[in-house]
PDB file of N, CA and C in Angstrom:
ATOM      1  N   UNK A   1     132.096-233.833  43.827  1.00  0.00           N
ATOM      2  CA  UNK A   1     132.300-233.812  45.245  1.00  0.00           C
ATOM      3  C   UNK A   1     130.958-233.507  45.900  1.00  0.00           C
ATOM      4  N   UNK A   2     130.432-234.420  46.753  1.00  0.00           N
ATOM      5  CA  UNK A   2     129.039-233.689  47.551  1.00  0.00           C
ATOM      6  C   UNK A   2     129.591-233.377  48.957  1.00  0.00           C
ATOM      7  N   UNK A   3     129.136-232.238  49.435  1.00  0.00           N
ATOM      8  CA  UNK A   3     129.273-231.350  50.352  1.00  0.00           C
ATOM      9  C   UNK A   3     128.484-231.782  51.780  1.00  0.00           C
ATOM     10  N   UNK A   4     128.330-232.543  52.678  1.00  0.00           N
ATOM     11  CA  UNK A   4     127.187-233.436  53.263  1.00  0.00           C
ATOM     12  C   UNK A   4     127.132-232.406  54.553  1.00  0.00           C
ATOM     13  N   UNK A   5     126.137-231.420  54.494  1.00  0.00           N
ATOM     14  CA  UNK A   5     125.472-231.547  56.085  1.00  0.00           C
ATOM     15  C   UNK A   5     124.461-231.832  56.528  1.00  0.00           C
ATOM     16  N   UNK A   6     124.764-231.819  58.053  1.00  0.00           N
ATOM     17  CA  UNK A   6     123.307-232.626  58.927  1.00  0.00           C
ATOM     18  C   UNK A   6     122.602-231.601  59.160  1.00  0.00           C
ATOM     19  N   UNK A   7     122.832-229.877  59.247  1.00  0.00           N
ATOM     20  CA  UNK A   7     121.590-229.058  59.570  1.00  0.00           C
ATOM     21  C   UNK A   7     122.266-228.708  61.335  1.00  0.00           C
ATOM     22  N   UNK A   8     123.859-228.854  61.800  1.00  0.00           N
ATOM     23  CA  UNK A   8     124.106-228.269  62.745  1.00  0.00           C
ATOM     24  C   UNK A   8     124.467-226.791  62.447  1.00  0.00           C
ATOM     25  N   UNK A   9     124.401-226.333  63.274  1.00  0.00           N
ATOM     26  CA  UNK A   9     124.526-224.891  63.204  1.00  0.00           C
ATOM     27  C   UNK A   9     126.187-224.339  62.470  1.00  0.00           C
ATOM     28  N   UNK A  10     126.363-223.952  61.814  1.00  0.00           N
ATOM     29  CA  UNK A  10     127.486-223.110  61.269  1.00  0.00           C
ATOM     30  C   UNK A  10     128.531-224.181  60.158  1.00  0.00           C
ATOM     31  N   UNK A  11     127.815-225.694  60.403  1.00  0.00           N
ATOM     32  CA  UNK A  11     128.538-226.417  59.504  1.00  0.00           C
ATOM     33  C   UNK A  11     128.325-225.835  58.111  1.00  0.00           C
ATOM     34  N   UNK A  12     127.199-225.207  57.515  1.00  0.00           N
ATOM     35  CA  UNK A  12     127.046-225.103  56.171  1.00  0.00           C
ATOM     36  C   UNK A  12     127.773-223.791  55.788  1.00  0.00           C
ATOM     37  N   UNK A  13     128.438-222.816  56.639  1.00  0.00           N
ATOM     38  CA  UNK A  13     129.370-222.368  56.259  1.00  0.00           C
ATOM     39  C   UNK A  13     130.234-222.666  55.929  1.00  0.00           C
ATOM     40  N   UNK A  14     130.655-223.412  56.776  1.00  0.00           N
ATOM     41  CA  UNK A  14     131.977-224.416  57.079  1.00  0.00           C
ATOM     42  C   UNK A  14     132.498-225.275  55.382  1.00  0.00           C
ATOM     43  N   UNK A  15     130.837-225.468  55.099  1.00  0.00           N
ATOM     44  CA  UNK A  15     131.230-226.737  53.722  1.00  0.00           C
ATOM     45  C   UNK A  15     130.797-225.092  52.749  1.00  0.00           C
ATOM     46  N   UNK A  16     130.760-224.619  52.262  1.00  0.00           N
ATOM     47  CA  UNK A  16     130.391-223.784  51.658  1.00  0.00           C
ATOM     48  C   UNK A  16     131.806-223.206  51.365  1.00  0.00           C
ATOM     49  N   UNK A  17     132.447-222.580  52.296  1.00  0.00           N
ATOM     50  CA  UNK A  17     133.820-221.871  52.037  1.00  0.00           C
ATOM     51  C   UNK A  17     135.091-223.142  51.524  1.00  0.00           C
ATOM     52  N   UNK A  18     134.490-224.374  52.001  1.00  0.00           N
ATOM     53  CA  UNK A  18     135.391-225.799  51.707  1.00  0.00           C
ATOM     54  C   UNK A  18     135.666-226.092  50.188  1.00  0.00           C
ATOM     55  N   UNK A  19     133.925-225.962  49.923  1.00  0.00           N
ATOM     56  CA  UNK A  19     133.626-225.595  48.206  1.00  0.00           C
ATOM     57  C   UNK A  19     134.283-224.714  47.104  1.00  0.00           C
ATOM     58  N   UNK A  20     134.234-223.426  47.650  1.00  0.00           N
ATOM     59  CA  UNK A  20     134.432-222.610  47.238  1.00  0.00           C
ATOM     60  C   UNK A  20     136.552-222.718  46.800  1.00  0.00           C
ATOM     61  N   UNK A  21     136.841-223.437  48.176  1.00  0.00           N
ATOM     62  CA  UNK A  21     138.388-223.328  48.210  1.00  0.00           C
ATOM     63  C   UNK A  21     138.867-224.225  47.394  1.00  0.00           C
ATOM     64  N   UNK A  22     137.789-225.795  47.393  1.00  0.00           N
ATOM     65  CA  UNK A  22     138.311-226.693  46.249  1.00  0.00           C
ATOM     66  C   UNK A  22     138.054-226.499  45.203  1.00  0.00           C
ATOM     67  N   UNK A  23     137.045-225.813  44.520  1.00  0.00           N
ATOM     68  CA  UNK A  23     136.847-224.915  42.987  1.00  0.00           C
ATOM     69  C   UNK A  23     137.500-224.154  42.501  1.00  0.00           C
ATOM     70  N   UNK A  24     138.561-223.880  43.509  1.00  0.00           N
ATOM     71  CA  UNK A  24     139.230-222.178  43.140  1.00  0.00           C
ATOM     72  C   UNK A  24     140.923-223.284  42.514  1.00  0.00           C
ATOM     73  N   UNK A  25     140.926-224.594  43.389  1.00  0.00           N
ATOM     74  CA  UNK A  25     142.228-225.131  43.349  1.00  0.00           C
ATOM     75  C   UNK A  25     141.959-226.150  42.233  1.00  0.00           C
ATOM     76  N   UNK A  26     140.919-226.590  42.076  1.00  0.00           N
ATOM     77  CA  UNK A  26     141.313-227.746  41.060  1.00  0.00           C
ATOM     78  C   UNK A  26     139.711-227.215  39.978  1.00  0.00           C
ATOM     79  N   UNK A  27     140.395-226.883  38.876  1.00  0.00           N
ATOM     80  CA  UNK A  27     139.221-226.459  37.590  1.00  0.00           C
ATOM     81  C   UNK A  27     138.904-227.925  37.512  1.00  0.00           C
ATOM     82  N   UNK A  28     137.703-227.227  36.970  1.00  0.00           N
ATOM     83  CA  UNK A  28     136.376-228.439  36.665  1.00  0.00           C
ATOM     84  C   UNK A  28     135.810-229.079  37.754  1.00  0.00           C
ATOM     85  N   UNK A  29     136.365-228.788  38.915  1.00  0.00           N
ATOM     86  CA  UNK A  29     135.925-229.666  40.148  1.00  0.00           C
ATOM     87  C   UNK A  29     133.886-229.317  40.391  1.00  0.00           C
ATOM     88  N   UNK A  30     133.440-230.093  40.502  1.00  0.00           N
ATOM     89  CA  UNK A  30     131.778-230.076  40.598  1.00  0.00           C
ATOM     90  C   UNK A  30     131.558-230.398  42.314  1.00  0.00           C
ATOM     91  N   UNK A  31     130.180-229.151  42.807  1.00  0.00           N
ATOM     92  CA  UNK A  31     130.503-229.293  43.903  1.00  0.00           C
ATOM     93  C   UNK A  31     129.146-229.271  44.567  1.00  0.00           C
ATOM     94  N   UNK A  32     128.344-230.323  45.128  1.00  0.00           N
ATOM     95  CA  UNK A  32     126.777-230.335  45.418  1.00  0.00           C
ATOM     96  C   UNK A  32     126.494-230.271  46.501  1.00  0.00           C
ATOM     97  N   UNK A  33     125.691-229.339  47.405  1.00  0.00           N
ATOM     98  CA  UNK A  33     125.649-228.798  48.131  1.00  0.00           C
ATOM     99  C   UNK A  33     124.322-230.415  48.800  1.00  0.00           C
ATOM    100  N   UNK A  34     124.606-231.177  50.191  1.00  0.00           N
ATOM    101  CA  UNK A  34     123.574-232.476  50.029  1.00  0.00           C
ATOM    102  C   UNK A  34     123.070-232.122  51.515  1.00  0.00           C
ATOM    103  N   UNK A  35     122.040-231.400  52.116  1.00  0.00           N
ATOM    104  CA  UNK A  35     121.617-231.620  53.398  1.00  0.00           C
ATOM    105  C   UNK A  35     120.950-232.482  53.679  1.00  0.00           C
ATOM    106  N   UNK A  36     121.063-233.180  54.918  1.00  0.00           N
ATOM    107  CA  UNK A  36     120.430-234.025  55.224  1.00  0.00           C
ATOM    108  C   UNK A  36     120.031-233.899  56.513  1.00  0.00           C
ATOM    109  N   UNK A  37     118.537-233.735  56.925  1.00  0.00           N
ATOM    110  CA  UNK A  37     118.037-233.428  58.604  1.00  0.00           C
ATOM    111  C   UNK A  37     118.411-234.515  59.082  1.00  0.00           C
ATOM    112  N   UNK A  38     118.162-235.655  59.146  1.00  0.00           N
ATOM    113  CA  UNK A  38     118.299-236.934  60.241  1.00  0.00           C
ATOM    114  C   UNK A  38     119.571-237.080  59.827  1.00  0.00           C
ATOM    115  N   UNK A  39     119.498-238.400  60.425  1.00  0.00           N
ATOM    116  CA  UNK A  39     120.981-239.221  60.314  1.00  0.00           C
ATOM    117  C   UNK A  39     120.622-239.831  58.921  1.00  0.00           C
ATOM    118  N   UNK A  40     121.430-240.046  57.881  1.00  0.00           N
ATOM    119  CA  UNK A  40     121.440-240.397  56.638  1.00  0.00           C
ATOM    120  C   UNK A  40     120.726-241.744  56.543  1.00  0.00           C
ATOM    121  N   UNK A  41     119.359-241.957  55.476  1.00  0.00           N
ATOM    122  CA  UNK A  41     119.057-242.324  55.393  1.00  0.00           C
ATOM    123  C   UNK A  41     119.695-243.236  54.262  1.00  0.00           C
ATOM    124  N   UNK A  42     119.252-244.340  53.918  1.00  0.00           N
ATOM    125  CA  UNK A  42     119.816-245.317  52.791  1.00  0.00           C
ATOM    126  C   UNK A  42     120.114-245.173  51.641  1.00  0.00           C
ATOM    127  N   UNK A  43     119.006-243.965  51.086  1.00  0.00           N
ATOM    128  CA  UNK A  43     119.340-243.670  49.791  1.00  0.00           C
ATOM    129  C   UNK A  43     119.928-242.714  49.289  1.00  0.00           C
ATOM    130  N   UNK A  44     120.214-241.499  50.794  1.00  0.00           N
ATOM    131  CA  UNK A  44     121.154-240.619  50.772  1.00  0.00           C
ATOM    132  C   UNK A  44     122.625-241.424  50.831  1.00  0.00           C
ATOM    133  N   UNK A  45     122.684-242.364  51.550  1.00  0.00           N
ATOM    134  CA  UNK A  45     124.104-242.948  51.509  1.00  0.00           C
ATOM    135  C   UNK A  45     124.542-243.622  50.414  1.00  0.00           C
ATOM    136  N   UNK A  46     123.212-244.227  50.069  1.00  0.00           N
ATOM    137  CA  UNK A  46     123.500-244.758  48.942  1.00  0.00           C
ATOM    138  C   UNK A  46     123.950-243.654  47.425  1.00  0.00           C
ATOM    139  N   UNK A  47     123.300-242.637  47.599  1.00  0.00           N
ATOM    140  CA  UNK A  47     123.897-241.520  46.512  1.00  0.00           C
ATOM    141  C   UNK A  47     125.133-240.985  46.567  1.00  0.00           C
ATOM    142  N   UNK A  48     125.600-241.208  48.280  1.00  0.00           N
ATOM    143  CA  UNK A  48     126.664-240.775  48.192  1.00  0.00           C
ATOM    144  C   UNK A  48     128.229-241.643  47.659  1.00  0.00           C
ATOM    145  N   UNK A  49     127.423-242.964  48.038  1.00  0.00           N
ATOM    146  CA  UNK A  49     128.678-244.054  47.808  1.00  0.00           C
ATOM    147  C   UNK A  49     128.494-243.716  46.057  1.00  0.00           C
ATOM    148  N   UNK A  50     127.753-243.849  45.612  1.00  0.00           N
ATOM    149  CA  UNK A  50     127.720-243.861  44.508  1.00  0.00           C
ATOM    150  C   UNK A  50     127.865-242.711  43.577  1.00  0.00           C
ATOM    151  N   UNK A  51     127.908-241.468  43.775  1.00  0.00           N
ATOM    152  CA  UNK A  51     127.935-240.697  43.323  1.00  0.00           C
ATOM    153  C   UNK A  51     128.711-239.412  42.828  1.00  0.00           C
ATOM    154  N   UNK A  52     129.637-239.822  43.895  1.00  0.00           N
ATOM    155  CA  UNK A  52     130.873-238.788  44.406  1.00  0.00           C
ATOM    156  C   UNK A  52     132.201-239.562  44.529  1.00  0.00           C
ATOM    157  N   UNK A  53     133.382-238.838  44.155  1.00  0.00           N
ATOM    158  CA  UNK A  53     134.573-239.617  44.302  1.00  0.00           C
ATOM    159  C   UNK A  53     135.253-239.173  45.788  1.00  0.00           C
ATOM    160  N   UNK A  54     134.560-238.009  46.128  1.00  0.00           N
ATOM    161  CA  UNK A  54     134.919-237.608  47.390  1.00  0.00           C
ATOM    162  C   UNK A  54     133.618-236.685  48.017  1.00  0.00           C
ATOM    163  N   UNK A  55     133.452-236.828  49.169  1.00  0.00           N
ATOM    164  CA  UNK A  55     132.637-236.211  50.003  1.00  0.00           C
ATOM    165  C   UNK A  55     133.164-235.747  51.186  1.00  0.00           C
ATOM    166  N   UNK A  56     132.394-234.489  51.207  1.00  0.00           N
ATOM    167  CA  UNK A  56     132.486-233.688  52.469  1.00  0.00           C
ATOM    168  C   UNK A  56     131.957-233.583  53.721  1.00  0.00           C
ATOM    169  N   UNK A  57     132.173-233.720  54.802  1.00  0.00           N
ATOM    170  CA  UNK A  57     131.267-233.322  55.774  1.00  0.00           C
ATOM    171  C   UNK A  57     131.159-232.777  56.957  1.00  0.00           C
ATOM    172  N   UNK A  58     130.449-232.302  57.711  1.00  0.00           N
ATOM    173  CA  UNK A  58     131.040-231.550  58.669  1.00  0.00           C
ATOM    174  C   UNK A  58     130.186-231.790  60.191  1.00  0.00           C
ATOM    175  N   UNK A  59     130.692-231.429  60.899  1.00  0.00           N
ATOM    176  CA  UNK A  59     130.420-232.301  62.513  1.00  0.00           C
ATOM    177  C   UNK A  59     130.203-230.503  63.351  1.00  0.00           C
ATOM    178  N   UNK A  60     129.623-229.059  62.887  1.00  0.00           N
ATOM    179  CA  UNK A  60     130.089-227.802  63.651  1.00  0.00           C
ATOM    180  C   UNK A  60     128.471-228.340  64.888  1.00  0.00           C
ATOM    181  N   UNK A  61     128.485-227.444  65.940  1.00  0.00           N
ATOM    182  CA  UNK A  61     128.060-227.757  66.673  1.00  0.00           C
ATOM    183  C   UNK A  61     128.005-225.773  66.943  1.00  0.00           C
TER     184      UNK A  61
END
C-alpha cells in the first residue's frame, strides 16, 4: 500500500494513523510512506500505478 502525500499541512498525520489502522487489521499488510512536493510527477505516478495494489491519499488543508 503507498501512503501518497502532497506536503499539506496535517495530511501526513492523517496517512500515518491510516497506516497504522490498516497494519493493525490486515497482517502482512506493507505500508510506504511516498511524499511528493509538486503535483505528481510521471515517475511518481508511474510507481504508483505500478507498484501498489492500493494507495492512499490525502487532500488535509
Amino acid at each position: 500500500m503507498g501512503l501518497y502525500w502532497n506536503y499539506k499541512r496535517g495530511g501526513d498525520i492523517a496517512l500515518q494513523r491510516v497506516g497504522q489502522f490498516l497494519r493493525s487489521r490486515f497482517a502482512g499488510l506493507e505500508a510506504d510512506f511516498l511524499p511528493v512536493q509538486r503535483g505528481p510527477q510521471r515517475g511518481v505516478l508511474r510507481k504508483l500505478l505500478q507498484g501498489y495494489d492500493v494507495v492512499v491519499g490525502s487532500t488535509a488543508d
